[in-house]
PDB file of N, CA and C in Angstrom:
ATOM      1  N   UNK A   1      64.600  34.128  56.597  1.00  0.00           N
ATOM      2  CA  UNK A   1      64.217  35.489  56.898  1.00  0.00           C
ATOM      3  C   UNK A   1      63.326  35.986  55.775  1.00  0.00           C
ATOM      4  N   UNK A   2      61.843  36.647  56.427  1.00  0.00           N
ATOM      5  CA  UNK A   2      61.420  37.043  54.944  1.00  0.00           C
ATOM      6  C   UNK A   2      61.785  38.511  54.375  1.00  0.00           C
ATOM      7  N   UNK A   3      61.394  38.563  53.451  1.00  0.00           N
ATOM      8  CA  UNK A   3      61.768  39.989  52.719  1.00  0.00           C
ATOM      9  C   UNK A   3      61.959  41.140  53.229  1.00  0.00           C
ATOM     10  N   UNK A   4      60.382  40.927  54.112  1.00  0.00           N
ATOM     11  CA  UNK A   4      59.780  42.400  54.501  1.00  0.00           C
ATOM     12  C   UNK A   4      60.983  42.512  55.940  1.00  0.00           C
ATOM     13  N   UNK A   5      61.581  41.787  56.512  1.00  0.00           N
ATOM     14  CA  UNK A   5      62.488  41.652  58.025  1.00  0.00           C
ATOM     15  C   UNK A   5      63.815  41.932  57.432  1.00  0.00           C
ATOM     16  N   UNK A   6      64.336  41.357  56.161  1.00  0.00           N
ATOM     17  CA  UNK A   6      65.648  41.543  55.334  1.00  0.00           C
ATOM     18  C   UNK A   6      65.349  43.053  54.833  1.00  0.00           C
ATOM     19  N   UNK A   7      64.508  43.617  54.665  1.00  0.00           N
ATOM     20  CA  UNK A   7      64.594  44.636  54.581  1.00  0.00           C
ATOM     21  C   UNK A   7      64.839  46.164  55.214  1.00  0.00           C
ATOM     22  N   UNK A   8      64.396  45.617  56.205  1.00  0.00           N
ATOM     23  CA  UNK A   8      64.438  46.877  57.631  1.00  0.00           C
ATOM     24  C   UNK A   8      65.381  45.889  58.477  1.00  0.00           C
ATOM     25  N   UNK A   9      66.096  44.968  58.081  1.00  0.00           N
ATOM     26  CA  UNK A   9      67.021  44.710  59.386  1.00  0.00           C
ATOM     27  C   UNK A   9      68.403  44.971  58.224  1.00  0.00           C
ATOM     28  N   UNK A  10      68.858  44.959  56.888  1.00  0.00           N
ATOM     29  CA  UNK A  10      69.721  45.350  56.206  1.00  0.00           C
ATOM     30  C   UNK A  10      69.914  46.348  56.898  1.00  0.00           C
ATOM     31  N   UNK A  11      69.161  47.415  56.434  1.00  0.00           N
ATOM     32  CA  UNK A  11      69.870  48.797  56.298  1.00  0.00           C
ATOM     33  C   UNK A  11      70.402  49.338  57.825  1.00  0.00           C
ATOM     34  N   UNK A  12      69.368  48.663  59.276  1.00  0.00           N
ATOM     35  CA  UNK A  12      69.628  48.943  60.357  1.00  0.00           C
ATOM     36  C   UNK A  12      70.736  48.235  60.489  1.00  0.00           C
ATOM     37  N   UNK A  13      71.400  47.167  60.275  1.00  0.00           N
ATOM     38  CA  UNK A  13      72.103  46.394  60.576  1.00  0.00           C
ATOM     39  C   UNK A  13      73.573  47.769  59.924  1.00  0.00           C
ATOM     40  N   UNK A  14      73.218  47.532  59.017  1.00  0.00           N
ATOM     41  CA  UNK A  14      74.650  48.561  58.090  1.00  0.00           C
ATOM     42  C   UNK A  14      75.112  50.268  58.693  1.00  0.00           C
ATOM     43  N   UNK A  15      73.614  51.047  59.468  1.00  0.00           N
ATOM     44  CA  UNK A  15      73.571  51.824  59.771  1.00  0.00           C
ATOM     45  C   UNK A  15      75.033  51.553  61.325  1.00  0.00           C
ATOM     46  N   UNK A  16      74.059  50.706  61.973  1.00  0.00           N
ATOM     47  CA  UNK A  16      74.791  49.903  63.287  1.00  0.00           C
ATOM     48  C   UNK A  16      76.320  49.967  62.656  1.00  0.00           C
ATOM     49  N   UNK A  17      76.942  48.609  62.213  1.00  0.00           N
ATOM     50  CA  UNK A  17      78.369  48.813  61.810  1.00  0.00           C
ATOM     51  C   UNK A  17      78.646  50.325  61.470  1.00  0.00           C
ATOM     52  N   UNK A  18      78.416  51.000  60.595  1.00  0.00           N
ATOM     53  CA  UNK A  18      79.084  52.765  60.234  1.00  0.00           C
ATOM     54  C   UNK A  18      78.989  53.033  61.725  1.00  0.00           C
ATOM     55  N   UNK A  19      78.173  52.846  62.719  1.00  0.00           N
ATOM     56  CA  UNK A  19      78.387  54.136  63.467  1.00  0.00           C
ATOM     57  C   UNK A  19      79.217  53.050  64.586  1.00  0.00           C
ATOM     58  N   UNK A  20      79.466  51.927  64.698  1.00  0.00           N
ATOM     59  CA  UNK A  20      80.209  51.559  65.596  1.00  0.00           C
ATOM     60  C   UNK A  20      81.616  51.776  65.317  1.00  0.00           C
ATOM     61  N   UNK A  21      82.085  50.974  63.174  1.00  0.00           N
ATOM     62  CA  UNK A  21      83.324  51.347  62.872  1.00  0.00           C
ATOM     63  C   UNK A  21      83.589  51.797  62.167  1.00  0.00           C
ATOM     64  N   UNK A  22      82.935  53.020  61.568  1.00  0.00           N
ATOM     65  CA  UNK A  22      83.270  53.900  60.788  1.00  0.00           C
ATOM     66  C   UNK A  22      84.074  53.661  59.896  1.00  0.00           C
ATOM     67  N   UNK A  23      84.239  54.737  58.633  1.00  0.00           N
ATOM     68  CA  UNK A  23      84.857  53.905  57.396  1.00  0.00           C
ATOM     69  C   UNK A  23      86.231  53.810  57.530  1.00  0.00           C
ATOM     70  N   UNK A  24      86.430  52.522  56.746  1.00  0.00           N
ATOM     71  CA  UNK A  24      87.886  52.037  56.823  1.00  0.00           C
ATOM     72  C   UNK A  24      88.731  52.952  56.431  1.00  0.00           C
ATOM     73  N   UNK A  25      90.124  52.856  56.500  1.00  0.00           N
ATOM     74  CA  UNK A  25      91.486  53.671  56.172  1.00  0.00           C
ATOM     75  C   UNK A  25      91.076  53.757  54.679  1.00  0.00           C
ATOM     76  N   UNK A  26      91.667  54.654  53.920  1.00  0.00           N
ATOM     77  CA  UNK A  26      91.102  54.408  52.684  1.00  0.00           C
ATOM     78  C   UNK A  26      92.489  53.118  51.885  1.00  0.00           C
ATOM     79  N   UNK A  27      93.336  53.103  52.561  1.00  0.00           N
ATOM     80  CA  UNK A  27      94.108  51.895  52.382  1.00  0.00           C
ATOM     81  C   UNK A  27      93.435  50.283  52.360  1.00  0.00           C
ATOM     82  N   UNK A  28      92.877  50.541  53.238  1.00  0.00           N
ATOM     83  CA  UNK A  28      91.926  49.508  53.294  1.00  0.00           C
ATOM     84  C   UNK A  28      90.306  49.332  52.738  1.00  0.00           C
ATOM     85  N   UNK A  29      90.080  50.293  52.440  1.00  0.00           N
ATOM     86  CA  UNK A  29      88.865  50.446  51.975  1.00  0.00           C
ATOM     87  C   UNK A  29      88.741  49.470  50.443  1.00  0.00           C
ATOM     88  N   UNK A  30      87.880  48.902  50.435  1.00  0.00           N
ATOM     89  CA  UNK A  30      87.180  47.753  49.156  1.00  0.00           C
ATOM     90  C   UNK A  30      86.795  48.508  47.822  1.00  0.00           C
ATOM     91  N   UNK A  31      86.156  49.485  48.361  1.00  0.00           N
ATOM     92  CA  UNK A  31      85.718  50.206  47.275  1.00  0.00           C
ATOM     93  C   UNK A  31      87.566  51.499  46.652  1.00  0.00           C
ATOM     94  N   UNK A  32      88.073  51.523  47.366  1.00  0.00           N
ATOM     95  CA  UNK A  32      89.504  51.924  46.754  1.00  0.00           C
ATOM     96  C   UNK A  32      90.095  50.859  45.757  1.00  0.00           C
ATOM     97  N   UNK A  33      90.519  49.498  46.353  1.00  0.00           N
ATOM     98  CA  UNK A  33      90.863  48.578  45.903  1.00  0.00           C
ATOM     99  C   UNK A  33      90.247  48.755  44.571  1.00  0.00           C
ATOM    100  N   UNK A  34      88.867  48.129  44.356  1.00  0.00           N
ATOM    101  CA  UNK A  34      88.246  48.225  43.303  1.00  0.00           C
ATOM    102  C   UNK A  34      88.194  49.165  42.182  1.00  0.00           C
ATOM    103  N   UNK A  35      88.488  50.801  42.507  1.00  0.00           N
ATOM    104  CA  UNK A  35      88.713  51.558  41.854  1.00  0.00           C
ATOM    105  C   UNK A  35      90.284  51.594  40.885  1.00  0.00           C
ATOM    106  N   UNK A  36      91.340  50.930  41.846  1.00  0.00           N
ATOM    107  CA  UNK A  36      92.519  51.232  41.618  1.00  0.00           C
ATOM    108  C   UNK A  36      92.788  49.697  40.522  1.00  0.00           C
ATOM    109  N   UNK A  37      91.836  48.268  41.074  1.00  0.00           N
ATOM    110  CA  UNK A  37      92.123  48.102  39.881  1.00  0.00           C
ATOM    111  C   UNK A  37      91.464  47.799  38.491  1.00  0.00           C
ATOM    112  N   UNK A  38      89.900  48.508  38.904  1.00  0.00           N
ATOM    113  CA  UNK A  38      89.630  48.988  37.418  1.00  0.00           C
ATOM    114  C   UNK A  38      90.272  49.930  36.524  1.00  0.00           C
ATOM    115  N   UNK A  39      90.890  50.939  37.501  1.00  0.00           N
ATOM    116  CA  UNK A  39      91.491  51.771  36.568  1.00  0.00           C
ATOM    117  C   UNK A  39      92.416  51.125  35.899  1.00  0.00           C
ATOM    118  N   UNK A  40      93.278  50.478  36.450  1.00  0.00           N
ATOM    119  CA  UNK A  40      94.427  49.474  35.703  1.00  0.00           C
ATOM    120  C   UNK A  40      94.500  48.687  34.899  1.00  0.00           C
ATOM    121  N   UNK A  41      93.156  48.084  35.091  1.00  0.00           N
ATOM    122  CA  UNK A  41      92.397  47.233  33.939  1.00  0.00           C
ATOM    123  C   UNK A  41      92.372  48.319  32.873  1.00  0.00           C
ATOM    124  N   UNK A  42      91.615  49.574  33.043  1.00  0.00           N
ATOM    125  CA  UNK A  42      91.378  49.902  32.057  1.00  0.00           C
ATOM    126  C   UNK A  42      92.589  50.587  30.750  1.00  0.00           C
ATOM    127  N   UNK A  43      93.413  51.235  31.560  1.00  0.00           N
ATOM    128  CA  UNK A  43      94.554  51.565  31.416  1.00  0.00           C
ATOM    129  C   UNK A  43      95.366  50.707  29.988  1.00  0.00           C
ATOM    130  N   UNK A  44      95.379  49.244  30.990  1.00  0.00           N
ATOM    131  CA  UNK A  44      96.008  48.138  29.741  1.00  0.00           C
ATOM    132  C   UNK A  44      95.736  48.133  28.833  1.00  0.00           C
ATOM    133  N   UNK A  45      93.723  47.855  29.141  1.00  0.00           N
ATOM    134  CA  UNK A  45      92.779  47.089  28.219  1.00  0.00           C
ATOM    135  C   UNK A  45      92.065  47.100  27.050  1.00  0.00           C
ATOM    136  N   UNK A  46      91.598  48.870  28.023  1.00  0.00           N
ATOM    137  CA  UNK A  46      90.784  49.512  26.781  1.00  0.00           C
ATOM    138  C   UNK A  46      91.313  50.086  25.661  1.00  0.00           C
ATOM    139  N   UNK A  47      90.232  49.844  24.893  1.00  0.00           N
ATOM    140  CA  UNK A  47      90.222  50.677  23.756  1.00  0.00           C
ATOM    141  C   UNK A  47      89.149  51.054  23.523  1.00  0.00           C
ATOM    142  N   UNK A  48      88.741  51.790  22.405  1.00  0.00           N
ATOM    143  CA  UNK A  48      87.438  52.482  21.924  1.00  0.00           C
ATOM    144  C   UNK A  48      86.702  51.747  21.054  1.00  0.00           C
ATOM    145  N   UNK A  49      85.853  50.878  22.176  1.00  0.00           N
ATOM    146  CA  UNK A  49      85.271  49.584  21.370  1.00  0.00           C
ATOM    147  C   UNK A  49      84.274  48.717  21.844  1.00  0.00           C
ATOM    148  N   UNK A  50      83.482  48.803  21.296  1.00  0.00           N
ATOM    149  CA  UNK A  50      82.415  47.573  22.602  1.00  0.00           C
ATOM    150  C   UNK A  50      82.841  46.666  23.051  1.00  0.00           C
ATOM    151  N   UNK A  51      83.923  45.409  22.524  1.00  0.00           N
ATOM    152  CA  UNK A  51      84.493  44.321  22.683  1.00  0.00           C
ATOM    153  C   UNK A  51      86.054  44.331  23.639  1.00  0.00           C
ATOM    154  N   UNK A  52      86.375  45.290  23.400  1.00  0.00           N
ATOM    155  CA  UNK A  52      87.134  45.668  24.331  1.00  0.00           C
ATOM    156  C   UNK A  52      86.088  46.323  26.261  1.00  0.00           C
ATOM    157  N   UNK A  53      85.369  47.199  25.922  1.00  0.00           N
ATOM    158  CA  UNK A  53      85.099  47.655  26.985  1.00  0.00           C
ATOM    159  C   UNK A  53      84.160  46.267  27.870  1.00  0.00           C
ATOM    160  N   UNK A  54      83.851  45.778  26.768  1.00  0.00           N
ATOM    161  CA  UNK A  54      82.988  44.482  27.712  1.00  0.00           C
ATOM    162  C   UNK A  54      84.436  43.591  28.249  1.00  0.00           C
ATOM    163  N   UNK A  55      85.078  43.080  27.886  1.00  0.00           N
ATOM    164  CA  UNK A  55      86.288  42.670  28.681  1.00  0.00           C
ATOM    165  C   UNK A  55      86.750  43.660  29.554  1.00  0.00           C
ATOM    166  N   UNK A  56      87.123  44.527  29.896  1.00  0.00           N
ATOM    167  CA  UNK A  56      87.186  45.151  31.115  1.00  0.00           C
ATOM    168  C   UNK A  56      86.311  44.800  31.862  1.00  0.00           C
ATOM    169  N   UNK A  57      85.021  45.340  31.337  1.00  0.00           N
ATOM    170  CA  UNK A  57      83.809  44.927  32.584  1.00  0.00           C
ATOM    171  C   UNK A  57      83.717  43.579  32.822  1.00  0.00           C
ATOM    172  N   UNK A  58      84.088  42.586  32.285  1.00  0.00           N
ATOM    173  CA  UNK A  58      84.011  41.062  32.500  1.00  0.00           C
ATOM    174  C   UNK A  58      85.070  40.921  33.649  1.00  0.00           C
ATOM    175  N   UNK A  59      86.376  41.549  33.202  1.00  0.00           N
ATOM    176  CA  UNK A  59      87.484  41.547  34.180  1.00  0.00           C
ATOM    177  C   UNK A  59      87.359  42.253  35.949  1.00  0.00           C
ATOM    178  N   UNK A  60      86.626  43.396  35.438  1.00  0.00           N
ATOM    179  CA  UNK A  60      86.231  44.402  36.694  1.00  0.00           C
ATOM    180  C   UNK A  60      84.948  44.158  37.743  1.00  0.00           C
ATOM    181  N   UNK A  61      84.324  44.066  36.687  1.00  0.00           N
ATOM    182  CA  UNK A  61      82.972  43.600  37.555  1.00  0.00           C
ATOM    183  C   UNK A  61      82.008  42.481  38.263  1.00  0.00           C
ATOM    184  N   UNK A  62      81.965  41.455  36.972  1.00  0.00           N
ATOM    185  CA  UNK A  62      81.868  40.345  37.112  1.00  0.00           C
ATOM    186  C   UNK A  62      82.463  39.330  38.004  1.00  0.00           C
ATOM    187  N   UNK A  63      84.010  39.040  38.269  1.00  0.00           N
ATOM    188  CA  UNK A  63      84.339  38.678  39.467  1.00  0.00           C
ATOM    189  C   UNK A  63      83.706  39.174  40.749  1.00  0.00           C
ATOM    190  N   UNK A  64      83.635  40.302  41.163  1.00  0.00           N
ATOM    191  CA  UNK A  64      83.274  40.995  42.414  1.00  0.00           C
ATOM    192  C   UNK A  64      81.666  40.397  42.568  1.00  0.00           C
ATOM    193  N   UNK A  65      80.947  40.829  41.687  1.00  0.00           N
ATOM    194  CA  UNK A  65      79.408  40.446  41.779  1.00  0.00           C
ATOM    195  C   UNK A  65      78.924  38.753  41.668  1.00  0.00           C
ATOM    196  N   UNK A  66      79.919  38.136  41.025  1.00  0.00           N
ATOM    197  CA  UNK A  66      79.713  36.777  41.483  1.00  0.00           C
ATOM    198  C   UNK A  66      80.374  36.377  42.908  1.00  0.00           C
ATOM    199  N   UNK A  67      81.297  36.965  43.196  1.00  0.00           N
ATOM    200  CA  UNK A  67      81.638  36.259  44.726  1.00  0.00           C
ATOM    201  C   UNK A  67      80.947  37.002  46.116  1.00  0.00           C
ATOM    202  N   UNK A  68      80.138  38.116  45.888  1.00  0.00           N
ATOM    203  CA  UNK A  68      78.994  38.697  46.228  1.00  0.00           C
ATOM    204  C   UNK A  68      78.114  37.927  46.535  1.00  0.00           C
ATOM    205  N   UNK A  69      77.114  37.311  44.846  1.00  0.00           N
ATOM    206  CA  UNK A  69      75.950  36.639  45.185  1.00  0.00           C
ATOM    207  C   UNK A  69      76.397  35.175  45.623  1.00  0.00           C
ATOM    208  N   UNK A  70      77.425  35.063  45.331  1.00  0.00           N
ATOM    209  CA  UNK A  70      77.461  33.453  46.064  1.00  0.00           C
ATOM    210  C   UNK A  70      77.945  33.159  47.591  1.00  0.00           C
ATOM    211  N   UNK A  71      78.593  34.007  48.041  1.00  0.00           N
ATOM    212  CA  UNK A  71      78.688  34.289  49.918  1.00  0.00           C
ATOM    213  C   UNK A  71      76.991  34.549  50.610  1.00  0.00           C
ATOM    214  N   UNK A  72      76.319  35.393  49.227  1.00  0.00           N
ATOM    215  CA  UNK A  72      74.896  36.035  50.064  1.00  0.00           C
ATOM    216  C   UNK A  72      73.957  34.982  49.656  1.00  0.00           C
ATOM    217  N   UNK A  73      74.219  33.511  48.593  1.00  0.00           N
ATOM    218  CA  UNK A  73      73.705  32.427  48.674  1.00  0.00           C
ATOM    219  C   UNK A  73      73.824  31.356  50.123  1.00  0.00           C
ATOM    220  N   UNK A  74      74.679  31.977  50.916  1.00  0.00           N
ATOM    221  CA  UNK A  74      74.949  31.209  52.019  1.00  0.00           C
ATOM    222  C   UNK A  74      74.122  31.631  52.861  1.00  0.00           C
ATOM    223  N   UNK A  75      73.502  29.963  53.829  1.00  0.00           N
ATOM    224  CA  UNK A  75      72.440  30.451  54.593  1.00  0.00           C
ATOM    225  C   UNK A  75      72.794  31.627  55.757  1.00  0.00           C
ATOM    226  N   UNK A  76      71.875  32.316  55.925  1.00  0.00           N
ATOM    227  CA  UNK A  76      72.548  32.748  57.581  1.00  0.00           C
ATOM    228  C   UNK A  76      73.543  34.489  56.853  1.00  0.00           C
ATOM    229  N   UNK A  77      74.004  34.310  55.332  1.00  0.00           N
ATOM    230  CA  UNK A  77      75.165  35.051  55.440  1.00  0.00           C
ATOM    231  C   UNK A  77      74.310  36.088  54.838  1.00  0.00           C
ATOM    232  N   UNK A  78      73.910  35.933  54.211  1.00  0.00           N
ATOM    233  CA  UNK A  78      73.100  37.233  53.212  1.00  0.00           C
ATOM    234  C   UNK A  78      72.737  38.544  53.368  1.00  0.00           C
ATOM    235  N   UNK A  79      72.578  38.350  54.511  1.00  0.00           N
ATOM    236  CA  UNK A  79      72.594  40.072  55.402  1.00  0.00           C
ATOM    237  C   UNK A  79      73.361  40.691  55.858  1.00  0.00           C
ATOM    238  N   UNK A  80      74.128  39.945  56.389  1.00  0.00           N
ATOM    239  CA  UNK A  80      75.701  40.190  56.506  1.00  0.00           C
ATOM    240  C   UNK A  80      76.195  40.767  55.737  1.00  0.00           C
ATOM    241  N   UNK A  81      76.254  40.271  54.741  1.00  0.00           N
ATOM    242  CA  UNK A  81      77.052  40.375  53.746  1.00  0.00           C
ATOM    243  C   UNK A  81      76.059  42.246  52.998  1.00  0.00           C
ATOM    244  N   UNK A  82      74.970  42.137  53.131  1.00  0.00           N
ATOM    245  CA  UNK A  82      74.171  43.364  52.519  1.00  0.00           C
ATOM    246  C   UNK A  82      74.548  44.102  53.325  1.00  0.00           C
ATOM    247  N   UNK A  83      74.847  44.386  54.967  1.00  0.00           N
ATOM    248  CA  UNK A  83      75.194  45.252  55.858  1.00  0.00           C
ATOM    249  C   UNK A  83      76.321  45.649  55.324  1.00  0.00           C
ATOM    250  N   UNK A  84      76.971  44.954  55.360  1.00  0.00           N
ATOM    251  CA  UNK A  84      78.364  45.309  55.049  1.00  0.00           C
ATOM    252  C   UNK A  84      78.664  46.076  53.581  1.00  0.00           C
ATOM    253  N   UNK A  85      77.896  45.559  52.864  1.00  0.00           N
ATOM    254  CA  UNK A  85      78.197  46.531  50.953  1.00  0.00           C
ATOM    255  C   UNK A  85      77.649  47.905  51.520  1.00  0.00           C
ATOM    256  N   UNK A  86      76.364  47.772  52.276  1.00  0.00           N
ATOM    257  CA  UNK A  86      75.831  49.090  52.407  1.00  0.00           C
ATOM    258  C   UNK A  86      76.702  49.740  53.302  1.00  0.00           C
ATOM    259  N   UNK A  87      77.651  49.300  53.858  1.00  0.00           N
ATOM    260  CA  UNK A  87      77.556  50.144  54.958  1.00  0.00           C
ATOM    261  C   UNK A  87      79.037  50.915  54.165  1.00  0.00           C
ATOM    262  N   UNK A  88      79.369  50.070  52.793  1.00  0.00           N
ATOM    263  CA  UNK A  88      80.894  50.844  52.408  1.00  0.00           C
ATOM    264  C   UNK A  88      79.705  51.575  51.500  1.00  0.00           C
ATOM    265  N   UNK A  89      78.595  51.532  51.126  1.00  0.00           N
ATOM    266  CA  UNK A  89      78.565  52.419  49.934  1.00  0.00           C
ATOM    267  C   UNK A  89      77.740  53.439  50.712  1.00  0.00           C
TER     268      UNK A  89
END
């Protein structure tokens, strides 16, 4: 798929899902999850410190965004997968 088609078929694609299934329970919602356990992370983790706050973010973020780009490394999946982030954010 080239760019310029991944581009206007993302966002239509994401628009499509919201208005077919609207946002999840917030029980279920990804972006809850994620909040509840960065906060927890942070809670433990942090302290007032660069070396500390980069381990949180190593812990918090980094997982999520690598299993991200490597599902949207899959042929075929990549848009999918962009519909879908867009359509929670």
């Amino acid at each position: 798929m080239s760019s310029v088609s991944a581009t206007v078929l993302v966002p239509a694609l994401a628009y499509l899902l919201d208005r077919l299934l609207g946002e999840p329970p917030l029980r279920w919602h990804p972006l809850v999850w994620f909040g509840r356990w960065a906060g927890a992370l942070e809670r433990r983790l942090y302290r007032d410190s660069i070396r500390r706050g980069g381990l949180v973010w190593m812990l918090a973020v980094l997982p999520p965004t690598l299993l991200a780009g490597g599902l949207g490394a899959l042929p075929g999946f990549g848009p999918w997968l962009g519909a879908g982030l867009l359509m929670l954010a």
